[in-house]
C-alpha atoms as a PDB file:
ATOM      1  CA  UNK A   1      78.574 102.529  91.806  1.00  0.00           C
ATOM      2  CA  UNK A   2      75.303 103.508  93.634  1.00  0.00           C
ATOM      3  CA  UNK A   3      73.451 101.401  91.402  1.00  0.00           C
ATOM      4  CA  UNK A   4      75.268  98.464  91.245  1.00  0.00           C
ATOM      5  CA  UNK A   5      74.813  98.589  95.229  1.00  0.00           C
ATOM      6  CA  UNK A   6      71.309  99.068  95.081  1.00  0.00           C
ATOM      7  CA  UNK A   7      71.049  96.159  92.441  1.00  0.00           C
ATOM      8  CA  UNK A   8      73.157  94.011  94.770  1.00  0.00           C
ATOM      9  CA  UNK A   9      71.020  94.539  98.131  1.00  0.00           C
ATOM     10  CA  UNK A  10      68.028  93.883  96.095  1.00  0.00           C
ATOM     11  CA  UNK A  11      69.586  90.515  94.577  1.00  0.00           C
ATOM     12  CA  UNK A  12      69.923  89.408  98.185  1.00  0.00           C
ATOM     13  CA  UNK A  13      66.501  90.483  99.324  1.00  0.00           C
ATOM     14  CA  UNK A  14      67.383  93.281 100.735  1.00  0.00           C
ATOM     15  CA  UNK A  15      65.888  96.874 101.563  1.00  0.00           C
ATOM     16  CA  UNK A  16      67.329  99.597  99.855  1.00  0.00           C
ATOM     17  CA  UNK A  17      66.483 103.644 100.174  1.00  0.00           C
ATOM     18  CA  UNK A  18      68.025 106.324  99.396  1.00  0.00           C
ATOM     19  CA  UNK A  19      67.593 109.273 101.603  1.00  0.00           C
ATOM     20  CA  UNK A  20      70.105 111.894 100.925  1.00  0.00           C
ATOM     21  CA  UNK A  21      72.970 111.867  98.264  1.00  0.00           C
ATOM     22  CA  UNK A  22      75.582 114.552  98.215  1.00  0.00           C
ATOM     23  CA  UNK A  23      78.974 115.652  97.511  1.00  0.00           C
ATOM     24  CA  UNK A  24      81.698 115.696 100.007  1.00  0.00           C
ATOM     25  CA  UNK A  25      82.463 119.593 100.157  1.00  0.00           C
ATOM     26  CA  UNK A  26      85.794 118.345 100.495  1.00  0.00           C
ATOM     27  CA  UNK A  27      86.574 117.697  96.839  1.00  0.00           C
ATOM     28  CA  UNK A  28      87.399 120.473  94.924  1.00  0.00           C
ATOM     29  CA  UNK A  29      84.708 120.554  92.224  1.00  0.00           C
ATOM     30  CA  UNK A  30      82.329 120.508  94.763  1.00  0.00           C
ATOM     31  CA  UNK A  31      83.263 123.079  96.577  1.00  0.00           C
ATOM     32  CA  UNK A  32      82.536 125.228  93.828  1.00  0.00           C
ATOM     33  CA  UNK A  33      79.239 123.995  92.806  1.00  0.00           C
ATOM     34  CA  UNK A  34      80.858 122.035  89.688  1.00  0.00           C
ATOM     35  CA  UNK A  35      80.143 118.545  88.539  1.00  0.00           C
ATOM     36  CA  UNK A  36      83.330 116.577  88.176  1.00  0.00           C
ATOM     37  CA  UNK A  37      83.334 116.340  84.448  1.00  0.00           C
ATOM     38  CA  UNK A  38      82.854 120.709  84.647  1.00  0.00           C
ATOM     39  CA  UNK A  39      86.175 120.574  86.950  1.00  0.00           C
ATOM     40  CA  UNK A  40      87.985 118.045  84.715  1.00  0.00           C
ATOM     41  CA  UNK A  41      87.442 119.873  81.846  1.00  0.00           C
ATOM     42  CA  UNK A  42      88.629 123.517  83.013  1.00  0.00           C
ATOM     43  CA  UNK A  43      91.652 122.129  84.680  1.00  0.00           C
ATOM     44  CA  UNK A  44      92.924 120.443  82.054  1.00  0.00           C
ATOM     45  CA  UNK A  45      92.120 123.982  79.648  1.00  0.00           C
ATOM     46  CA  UNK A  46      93.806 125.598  82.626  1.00  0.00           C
ATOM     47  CA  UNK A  47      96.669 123.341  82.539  1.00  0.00           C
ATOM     48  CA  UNK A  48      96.672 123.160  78.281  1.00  0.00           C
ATOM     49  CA  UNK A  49      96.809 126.931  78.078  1.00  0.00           C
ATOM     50  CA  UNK A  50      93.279 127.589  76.741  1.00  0.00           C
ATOM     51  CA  UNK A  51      93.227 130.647  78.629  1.00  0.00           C
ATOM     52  CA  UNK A  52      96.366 132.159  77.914  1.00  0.00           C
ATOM     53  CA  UNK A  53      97.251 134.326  75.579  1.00  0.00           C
ATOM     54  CA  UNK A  54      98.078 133.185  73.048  1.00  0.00           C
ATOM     55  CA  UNK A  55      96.242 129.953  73.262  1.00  0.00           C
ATOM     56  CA  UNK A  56      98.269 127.117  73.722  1.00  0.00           C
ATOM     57  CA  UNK A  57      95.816 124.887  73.183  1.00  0.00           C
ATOM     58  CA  UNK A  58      91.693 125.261  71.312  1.00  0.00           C
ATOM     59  CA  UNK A  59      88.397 124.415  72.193  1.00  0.00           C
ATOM     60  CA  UNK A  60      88.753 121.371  69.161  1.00  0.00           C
ATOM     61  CA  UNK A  61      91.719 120.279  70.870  1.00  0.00           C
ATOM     62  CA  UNK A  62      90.267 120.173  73.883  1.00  0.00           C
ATOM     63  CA  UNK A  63      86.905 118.586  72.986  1.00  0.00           C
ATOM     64  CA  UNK A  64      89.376 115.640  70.611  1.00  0.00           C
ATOM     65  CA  UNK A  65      90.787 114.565  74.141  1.00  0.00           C
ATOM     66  CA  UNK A  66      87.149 114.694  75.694  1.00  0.00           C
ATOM     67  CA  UNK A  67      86.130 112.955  72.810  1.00  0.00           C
ATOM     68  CA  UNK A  68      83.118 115.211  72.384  1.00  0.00           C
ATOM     69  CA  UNK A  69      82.382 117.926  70.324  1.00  0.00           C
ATOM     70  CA  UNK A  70      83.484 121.511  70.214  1.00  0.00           C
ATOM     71  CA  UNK A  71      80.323 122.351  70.776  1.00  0.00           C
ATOM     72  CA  UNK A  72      79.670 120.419  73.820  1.00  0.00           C
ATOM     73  CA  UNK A  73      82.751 121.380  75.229  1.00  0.00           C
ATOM     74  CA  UNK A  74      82.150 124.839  74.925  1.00  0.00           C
ATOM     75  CA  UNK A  75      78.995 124.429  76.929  1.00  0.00           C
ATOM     76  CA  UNK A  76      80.408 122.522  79.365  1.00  0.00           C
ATOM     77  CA  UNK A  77      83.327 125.141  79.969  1.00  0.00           C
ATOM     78  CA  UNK A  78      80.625 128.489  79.905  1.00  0.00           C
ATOM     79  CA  UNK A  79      78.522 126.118  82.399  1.00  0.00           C
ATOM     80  CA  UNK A  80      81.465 125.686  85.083  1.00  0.00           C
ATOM     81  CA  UNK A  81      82.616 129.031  84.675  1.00  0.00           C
ATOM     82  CA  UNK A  82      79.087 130.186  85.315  1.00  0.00           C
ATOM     83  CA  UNK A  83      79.095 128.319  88.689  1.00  0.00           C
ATOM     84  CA  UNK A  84      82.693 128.761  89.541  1.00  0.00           C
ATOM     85  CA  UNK A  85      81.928 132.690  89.084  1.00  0.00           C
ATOM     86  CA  UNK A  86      78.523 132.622  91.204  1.00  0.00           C
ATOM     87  CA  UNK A  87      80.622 130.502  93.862  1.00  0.00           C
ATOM     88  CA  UNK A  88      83.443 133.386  94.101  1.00  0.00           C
ATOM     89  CA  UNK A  89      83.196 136.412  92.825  1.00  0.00           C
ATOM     90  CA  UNK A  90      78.921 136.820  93.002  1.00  0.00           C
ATOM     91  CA  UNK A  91      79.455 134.858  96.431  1.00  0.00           C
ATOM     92  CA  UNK A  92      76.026 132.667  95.639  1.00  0.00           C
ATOM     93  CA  UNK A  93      76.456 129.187  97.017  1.00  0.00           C
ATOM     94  CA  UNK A  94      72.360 128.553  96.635  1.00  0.00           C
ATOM     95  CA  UNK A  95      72.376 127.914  92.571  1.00  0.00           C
END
């Protein structure tokens, strides 16, 4: 969306620059340092059951409605646990 705004105020002659870009600390993922893909993805393992025991659901499941592989979804899912356990329980907001 930024872009096509930038493309728009340049198609009309006009100055465009980007000072500061951040996330409203408002929105869930970003209170917790995660990207909104990284929150997507561990709510809807929350919500599937990937973390229950037994699974109700499996990382090839999960990464079929993604549409990516198990693979990436596995990285994605250590990478937002990573940051949503430096946000909490390691109490680091700074990485």
């Amino acid at each position: 969306a930024l872009g096509t705004y930038r493309d728009r105020c340049r198609d009309r002659g006009l100055g465009f620059d980007l000072r500061r870009l951040y996330r409203n600390a408002d929105e869930p993922a970003a209170a917790y340092g995660l990207t909104d893909r990284q929150y997507e993805v561990l709510r809807a393992a929350l919500e599937r059951g990937y973390f229950e025991v037994p699974r109700g659901t499996t990382a090839e499941g999960l990464a079929r409605e993604f549409d990516v592989s198990s693979q990436a979804l596995s990285a994605t899912l250590r990478r937002a646990l990573t940051s949503l356990l430096r946000h909490t329980v390691a109490g680091k907001t700074d990485t």
